[in-house]
N, C-alpha and C. Protein backbone atom coordinates (compact mmCIF):
# COMPACT_ATOMS: atom_id res chain seq x y z
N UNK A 1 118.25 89.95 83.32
CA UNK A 1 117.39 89.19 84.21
C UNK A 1 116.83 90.13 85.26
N UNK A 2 115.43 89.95 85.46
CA UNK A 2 115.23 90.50 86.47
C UNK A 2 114.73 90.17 87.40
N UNK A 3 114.73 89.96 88.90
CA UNK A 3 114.42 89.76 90.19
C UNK A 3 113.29 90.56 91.32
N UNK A 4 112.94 89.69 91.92
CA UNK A 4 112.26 90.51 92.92
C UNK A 4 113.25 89.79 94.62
N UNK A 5 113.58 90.67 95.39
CA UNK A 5 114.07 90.23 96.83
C UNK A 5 112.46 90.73 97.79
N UNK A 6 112.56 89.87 98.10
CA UNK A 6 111.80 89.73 99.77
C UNK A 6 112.12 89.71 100.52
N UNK A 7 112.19 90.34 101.84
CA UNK A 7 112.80 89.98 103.17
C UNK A 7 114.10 90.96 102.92
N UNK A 8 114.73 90.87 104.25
CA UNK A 8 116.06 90.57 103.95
C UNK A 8 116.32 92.23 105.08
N UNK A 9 117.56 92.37 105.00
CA UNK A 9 117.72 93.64 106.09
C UNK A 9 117.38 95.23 105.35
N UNK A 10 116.98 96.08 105.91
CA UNK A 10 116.77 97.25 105.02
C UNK A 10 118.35 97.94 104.94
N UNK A 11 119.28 97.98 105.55
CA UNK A 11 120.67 98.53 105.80
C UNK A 11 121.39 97.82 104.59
N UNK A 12 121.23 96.70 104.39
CA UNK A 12 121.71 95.87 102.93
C UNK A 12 121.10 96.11 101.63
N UNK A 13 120.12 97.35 101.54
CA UNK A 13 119.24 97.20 100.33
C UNK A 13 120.14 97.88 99.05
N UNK A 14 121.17 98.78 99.64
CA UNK A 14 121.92 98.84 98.34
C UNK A 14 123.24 98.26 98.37
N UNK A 15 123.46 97.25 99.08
CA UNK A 15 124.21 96.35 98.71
C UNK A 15 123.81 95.18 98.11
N UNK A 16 122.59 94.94 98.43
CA UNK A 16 121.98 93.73 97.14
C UNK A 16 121.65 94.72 96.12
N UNK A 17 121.49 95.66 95.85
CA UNK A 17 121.56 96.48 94.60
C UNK A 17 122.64 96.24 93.60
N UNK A 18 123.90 96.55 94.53
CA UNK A 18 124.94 96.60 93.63
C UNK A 18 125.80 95.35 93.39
N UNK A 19 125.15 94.28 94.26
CA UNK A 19 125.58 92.95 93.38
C UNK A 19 124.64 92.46 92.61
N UNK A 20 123.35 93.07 92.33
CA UNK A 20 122.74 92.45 91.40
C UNK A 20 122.76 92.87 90.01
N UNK A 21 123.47 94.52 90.59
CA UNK A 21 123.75 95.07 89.02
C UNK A 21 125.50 94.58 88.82
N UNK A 22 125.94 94.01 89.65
CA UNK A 22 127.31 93.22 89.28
C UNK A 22 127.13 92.05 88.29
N UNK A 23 126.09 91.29 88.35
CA UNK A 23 125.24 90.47 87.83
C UNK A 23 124.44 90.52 86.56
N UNK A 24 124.28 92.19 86.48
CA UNK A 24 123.63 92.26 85.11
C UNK A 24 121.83 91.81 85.43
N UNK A 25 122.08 92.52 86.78
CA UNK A 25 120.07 92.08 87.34
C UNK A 25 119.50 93.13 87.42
N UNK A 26 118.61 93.13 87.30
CA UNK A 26 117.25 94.54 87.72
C UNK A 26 116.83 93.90 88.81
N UNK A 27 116.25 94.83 89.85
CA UNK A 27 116.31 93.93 91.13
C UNK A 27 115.15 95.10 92.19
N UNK A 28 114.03 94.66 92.49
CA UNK A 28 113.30 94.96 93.23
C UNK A 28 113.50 94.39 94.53
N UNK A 29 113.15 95.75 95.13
CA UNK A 29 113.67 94.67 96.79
C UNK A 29 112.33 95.26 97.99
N UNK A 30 112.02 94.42 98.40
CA UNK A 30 110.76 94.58 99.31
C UNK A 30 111.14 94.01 100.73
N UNK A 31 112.19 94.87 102.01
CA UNK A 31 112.87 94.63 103.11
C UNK A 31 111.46 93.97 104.09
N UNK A 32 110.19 94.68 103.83
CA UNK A 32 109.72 94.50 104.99
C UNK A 32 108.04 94.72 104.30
N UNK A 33 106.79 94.58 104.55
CA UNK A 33 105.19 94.26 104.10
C UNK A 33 105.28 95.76 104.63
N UNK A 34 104.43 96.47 103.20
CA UNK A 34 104.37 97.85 102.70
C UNK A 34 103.33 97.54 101.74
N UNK A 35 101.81 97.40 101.99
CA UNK A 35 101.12 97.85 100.21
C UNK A 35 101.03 96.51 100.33
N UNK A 36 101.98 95.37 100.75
CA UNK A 36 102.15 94.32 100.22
C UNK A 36 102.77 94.08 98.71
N UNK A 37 102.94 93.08 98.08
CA UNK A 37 103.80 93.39 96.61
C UNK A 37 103.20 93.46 95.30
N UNK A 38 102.01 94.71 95.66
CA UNK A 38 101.31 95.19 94.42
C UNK A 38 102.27 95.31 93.26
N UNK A 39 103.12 95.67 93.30
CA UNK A 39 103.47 96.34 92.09
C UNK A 39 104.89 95.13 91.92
N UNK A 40 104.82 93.88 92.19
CA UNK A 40 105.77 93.09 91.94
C UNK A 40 106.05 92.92 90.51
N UNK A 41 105.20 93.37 89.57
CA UNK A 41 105.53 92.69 88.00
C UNK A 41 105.70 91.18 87.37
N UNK A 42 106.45 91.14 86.75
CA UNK A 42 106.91 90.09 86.53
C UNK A 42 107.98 89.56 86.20
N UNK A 43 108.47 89.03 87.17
CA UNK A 43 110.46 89.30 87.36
C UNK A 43 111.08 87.73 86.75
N UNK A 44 112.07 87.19 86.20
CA UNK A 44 112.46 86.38 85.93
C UNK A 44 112.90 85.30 87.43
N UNK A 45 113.11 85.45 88.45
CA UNK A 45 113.54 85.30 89.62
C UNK A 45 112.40 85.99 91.36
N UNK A 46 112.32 85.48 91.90
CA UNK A 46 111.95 85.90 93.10
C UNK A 46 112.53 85.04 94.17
N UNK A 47 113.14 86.24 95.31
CA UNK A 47 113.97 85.21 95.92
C UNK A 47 113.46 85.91 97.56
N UNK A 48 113.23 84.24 98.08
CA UNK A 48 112.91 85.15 99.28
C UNK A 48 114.23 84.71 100.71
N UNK A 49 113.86 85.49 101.52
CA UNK A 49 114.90 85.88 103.05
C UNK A 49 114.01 85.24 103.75
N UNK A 50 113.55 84.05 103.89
CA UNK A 50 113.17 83.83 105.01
C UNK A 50 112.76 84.15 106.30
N UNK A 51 114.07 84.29 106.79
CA UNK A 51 114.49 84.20 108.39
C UNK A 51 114.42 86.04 108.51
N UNK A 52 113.71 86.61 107.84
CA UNK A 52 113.79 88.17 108.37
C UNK A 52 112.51 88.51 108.00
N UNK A 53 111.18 88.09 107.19
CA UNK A 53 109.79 88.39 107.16
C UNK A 53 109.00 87.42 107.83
N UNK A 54 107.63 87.84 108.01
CA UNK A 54 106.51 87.06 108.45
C UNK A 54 105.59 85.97 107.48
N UNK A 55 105.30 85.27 107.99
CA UNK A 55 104.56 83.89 107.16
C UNK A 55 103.37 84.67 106.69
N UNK A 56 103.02 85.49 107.22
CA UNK A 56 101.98 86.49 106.13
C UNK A 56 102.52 86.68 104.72
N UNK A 57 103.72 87.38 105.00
CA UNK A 57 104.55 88.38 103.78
C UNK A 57 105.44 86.76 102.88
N UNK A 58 105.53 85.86 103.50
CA UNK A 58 106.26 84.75 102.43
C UNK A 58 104.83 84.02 101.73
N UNK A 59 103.42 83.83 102.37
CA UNK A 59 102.57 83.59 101.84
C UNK A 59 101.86 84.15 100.61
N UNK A 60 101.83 85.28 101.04
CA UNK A 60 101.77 86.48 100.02
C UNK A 60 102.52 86.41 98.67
N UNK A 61 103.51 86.62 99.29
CA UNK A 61 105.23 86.00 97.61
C UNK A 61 105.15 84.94 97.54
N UNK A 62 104.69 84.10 97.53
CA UNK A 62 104.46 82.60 96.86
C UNK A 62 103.33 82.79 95.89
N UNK A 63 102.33 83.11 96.92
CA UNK A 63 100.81 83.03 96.13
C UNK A 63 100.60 83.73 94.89
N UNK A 64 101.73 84.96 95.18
CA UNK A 64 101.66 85.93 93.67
C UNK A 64 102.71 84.84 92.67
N UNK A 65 103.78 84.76 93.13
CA UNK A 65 104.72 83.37 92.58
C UNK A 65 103.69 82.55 91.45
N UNK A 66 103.32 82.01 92.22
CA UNK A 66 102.82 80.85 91.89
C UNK A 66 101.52 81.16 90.59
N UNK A 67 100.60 82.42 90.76
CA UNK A 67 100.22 82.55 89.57
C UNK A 67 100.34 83.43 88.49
N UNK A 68 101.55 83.67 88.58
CA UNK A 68 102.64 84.11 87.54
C UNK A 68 103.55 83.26 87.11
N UNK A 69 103.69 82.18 87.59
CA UNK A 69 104.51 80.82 87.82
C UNK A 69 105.95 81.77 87.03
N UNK A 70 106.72 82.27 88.46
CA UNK A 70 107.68 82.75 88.45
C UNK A 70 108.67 81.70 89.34
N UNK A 71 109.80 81.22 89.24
CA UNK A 71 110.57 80.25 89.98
C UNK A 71 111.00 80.85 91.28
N UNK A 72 111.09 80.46 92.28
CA UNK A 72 111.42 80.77 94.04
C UNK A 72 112.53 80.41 94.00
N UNK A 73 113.80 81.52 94.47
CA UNK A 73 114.84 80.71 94.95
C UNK A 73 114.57 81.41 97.04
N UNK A 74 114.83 79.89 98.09
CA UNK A 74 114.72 80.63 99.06
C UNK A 74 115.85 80.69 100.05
N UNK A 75 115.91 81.18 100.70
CA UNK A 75 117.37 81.50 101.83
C UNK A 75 117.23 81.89 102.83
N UNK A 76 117.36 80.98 103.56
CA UNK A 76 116.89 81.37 105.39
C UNK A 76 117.52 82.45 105.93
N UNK A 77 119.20 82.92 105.26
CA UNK A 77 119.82 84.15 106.00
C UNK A 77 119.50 85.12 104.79
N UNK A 78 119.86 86.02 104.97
CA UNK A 78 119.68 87.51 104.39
C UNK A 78 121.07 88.02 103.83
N UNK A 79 122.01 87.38 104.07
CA UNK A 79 123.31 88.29 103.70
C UNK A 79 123.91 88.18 102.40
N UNK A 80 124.46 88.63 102.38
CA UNK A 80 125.37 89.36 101.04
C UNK A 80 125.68 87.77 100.13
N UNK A 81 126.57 87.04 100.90
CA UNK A 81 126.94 85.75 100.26
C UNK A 81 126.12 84.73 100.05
N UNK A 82 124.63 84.98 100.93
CA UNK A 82 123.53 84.01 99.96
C UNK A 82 123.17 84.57 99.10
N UNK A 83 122.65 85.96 98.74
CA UNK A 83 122.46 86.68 97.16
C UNK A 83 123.29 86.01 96.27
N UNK A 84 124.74 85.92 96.77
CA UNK A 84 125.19 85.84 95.81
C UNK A 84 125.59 84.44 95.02
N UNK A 85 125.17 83.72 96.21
CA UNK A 85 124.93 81.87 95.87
C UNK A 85 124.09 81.92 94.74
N UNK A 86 123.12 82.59 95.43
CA UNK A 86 121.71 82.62 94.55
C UNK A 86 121.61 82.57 92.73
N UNK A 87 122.87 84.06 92.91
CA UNK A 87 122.66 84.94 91.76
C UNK A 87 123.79 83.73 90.70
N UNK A 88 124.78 83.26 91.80
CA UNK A 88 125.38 82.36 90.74
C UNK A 88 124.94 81.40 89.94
N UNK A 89 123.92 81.13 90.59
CA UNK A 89 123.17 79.59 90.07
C UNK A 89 121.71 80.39 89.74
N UNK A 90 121.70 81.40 89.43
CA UNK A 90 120.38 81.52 88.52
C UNK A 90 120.88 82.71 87.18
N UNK A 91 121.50 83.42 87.80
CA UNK A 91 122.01 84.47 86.46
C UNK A 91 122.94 83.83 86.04
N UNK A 92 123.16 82.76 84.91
CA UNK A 92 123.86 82.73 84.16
C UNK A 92 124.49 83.86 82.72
């Protein structure tokens, strides 16, 4: 499975790394609006952090979302144990 993260803290970026490869995920992670998410692909998952980007940068990841009709999972905190809510209930 593979993922795209939005948001979220840059100090955590290889710790959502290494629970997503705990998971058996490929996992793009975009901490903060860079380029914007040109090069998002097309990920099985996109999950966004809420509570740590701007309504620019969640507008942006929807709008690409949406015509790729890729599924949103979203999470107002950023930490370790919502990834991993996340990852439970979507990486089966």
């Amino acid at each position: 499975m593979s993922l795209v993260i939005v948001g979220g803290n840059e100090c955590m970026v290889r710790e959502y790394m290494e629970l997503c490869e705990a998971y058996n995920c490929k996992a793009k992670i975009y901490p903060k609006m860079s380029r914007g998410l040109q090069n998002m692909g097309s990920p099985d998952l996109l999950v966004l952090f809420t509570n740590t980007i701007s309504h620019k940068m969640v507008r942006c990841a929807l709008d690409g979302a949406k015509n790729l009709k890729i599924p949103v999972a979203r999470s107002h905190t950023s930490s370790k144990a919502a990834l991993k809510s996340i990852l439970e209930q979507y990486a089966v």
